[in-house]
N, C-alpha and C. Protein backbone atom coordinates (compact mmCIF):
# COMPACT_ATOMS: atom_id res chain seq x y z
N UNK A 1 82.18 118.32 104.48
CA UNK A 1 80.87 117.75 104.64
C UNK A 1 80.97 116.27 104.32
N UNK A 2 80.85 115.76 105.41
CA UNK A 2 80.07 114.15 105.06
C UNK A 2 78.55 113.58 104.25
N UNK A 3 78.87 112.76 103.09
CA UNK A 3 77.25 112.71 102.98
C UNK A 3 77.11 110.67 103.29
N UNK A 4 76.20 110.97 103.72
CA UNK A 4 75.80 109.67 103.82
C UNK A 4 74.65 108.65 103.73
N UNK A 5 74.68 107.83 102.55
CA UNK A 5 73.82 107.86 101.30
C UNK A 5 72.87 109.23 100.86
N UNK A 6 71.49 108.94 100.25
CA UNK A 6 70.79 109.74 99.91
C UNK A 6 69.85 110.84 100.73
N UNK A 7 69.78 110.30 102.15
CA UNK A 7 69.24 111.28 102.89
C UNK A 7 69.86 111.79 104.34
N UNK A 8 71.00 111.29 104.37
CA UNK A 8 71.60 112.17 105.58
C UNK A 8 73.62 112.41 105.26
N UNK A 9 73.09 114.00 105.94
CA UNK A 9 74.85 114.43 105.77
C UNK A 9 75.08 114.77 106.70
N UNK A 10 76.39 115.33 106.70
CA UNK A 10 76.94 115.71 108.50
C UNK A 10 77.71 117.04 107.82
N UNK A 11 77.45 118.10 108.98
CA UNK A 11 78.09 119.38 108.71
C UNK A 11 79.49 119.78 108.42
N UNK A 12 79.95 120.42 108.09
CA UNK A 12 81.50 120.83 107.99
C UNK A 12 82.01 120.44 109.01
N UNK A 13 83.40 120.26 109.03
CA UNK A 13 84.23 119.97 110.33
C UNK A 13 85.24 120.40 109.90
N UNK A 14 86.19 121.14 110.77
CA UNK A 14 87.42 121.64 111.20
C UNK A 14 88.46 121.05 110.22
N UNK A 15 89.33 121.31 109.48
CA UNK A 15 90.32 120.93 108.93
C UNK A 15 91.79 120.98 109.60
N UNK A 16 92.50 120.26 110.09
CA UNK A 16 93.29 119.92 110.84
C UNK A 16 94.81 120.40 109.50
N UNK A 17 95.79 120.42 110.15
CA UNK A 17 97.05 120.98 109.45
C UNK A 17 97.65 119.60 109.10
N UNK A 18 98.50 119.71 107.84
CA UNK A 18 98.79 118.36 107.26
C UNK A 18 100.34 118.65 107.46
N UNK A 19 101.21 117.48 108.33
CA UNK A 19 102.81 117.71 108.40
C UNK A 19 103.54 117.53 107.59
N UNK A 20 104.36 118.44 106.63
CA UNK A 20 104.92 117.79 106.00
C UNK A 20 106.27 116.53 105.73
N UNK A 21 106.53 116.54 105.06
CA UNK A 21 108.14 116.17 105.33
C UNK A 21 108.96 116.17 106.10
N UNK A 22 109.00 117.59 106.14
CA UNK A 22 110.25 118.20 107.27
C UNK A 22 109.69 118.25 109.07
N UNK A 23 108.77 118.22 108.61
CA UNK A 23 108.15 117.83 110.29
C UNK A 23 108.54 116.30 110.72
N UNK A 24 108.29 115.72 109.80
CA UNK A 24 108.15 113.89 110.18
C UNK A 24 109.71 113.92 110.06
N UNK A 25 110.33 114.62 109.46
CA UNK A 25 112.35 114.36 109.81
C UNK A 25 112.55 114.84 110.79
N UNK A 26 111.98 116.48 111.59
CA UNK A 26 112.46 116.71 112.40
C UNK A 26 112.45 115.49 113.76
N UNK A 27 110.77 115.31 113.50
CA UNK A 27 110.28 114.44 114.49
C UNK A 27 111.05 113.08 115.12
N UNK A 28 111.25 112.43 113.74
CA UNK A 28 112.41 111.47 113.68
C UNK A 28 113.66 111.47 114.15
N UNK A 29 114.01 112.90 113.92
CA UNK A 29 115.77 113.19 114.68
C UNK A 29 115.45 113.41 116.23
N UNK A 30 113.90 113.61 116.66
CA UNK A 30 114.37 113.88 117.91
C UNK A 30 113.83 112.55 119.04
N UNK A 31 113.34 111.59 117.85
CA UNK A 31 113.39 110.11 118.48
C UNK A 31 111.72 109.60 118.29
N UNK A 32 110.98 110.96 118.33
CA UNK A 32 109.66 110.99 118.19
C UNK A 32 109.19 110.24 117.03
N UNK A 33 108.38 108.56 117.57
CA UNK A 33 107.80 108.05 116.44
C UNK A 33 108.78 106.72 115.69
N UNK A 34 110.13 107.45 116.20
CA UNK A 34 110.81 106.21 115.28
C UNK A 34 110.90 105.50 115.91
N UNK A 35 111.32 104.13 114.76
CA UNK A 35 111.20 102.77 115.22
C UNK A 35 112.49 102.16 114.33
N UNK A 36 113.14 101.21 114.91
CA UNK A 36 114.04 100.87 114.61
C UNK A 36 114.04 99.40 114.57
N UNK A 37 113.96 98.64 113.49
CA UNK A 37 113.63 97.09 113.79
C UNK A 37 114.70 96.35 112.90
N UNK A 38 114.94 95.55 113.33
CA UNK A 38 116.27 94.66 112.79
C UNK A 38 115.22 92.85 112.75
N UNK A 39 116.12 92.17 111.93
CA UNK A 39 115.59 90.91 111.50
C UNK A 39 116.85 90.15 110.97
N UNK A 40 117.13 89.10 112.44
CA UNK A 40 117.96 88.13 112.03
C UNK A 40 117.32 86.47 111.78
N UNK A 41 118.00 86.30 110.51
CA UNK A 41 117.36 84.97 110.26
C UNK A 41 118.66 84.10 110.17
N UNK A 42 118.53 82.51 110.69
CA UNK A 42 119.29 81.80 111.12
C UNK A 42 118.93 80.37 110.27
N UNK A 43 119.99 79.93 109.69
CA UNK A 43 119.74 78.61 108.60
C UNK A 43 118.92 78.18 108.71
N UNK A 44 118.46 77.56 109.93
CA UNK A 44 117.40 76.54 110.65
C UNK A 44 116.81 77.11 110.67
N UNK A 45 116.41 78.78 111.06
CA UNK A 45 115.09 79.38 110.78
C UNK A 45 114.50 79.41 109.26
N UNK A 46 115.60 79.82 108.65
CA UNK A 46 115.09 80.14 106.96
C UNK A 46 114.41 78.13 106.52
N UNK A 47 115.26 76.90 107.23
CA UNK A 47 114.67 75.72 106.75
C UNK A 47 113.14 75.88 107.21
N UNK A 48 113.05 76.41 108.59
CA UNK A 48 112.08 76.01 108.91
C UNK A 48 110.49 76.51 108.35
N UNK A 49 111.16 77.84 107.88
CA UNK A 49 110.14 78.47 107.23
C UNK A 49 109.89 77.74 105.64
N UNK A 50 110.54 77.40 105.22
CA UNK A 50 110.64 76.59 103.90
C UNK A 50 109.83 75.37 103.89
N UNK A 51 109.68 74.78 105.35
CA UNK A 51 109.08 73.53 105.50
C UNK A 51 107.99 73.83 106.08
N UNK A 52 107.48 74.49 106.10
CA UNK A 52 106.47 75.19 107.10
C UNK A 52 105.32 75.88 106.16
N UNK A 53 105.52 76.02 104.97
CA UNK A 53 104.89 77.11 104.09
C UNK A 53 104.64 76.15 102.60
N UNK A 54 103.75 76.41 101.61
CA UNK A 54 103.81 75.79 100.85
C UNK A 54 104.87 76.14 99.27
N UNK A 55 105.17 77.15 99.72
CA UNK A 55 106.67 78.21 98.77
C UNK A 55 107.67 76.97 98.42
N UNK A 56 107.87 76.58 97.57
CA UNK A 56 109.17 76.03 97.03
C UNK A 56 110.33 76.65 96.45
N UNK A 57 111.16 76.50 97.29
CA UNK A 57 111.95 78.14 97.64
C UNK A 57 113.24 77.52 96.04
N UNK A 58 113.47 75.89 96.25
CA UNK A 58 114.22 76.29 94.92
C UNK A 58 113.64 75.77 93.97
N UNK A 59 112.11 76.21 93.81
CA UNK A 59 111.73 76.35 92.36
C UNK A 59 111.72 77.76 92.36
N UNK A 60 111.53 78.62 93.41
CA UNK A 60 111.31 80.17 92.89
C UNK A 60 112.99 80.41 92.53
N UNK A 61 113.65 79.88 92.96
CA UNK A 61 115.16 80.39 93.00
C UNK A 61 115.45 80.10 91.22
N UNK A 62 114.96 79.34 90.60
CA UNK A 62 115.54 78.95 89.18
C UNK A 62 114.42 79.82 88.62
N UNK A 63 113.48 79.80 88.77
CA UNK A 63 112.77 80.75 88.12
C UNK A 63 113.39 82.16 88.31
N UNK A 64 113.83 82.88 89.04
CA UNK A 64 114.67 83.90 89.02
C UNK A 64 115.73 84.03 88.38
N UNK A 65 116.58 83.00 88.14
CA UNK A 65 117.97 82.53 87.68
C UNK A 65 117.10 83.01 86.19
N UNK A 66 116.08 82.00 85.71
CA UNK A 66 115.66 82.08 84.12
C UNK A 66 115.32 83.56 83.43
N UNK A 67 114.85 83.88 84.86
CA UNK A 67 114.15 85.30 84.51
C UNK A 67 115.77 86.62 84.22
N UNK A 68 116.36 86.42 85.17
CA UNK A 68 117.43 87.35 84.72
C UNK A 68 118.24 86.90 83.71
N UNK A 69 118.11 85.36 83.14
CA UNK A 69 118.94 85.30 82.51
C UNK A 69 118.16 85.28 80.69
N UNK A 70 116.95 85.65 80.98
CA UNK A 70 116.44 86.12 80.07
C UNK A 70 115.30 84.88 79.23
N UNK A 71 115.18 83.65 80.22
CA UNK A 71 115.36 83.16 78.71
C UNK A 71 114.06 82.02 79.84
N UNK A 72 112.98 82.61 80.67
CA UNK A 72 111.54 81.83 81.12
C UNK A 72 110.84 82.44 80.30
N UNK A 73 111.00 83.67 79.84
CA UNK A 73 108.88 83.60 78.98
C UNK A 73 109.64 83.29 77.77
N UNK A 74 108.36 82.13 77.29
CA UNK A 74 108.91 81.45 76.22
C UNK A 74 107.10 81.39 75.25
N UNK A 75 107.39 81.29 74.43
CA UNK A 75 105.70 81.51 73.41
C UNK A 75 104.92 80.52 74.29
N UNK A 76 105.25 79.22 74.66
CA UNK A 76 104.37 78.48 75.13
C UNK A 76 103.50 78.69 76.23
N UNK A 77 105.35 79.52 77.29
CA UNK A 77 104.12 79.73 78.75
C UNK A 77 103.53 80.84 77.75
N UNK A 78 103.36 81.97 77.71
CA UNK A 78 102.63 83.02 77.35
C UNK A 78 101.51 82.49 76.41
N UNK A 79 101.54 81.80 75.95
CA UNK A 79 100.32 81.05 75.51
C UNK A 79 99.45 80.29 76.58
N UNK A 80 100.11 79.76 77.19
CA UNK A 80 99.37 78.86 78.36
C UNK A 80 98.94 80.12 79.56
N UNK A 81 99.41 81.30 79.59
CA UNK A 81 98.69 82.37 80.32
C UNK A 81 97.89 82.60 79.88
N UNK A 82 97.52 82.98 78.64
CA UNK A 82 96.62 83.92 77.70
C UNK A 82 95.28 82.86 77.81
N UNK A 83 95.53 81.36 78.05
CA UNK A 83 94.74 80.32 77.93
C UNK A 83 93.78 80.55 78.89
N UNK A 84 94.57 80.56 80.12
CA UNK A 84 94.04 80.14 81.74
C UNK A 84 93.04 81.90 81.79
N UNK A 85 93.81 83.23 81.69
CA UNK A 85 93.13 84.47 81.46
C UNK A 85 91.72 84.31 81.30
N UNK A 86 91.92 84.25 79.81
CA UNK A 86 90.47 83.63 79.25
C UNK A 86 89.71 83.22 79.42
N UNK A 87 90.02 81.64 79.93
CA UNK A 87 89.42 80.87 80.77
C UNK A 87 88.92 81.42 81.78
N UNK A 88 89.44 82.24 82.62
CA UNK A 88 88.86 83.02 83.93
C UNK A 88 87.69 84.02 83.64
N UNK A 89 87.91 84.51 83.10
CA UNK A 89 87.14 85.77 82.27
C UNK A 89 86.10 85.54 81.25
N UNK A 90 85.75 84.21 80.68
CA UNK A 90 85.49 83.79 79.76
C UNK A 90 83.70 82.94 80.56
């Protein structure tokens, strides 16, 4: 049953069979549905997207470097989050 707001509903309707798993694999092995997509990126493409976008690809790159190497959250930023939070919410 559909209801829809306070004064109108819509009657039962038919419940349809749900596929599982093994349906959507079979389906897949027999070509049904799948899709196969590949993505080549080329220097000049990856510049161009870099110049193209406002992402500063090697500031995210050192920020990753810091992050695995353990040692970007530092009391200050986490203070300066907790600040801006606040500020939002506040």
């Amino acid at each position: 049953m559909n209801i829809f707001g306070i004064s109108f509903t819509q009657g039962a309707a038919a419940v349809k069979g749900v596929a599982g798993a093994e349906a959507a694999q079979a389906a897949a092995g027999r070509g049904v549905g799948a899709v196969h997509d590949s993505v080549t990126l080329s220097v000049d493409g990856v510049r161009a997207a870099e110049s193209a976008s406002d992402i500063r690809f090697d500031r995210v790159a050192s920020i990753r470097a810091e992050i695995a190497a353990g040692v970007y959250e530092t009391p200050e930023k986490l203070d300066a989050a907790l600040d801006r939070l606040l500020e939002r919410l506040g």
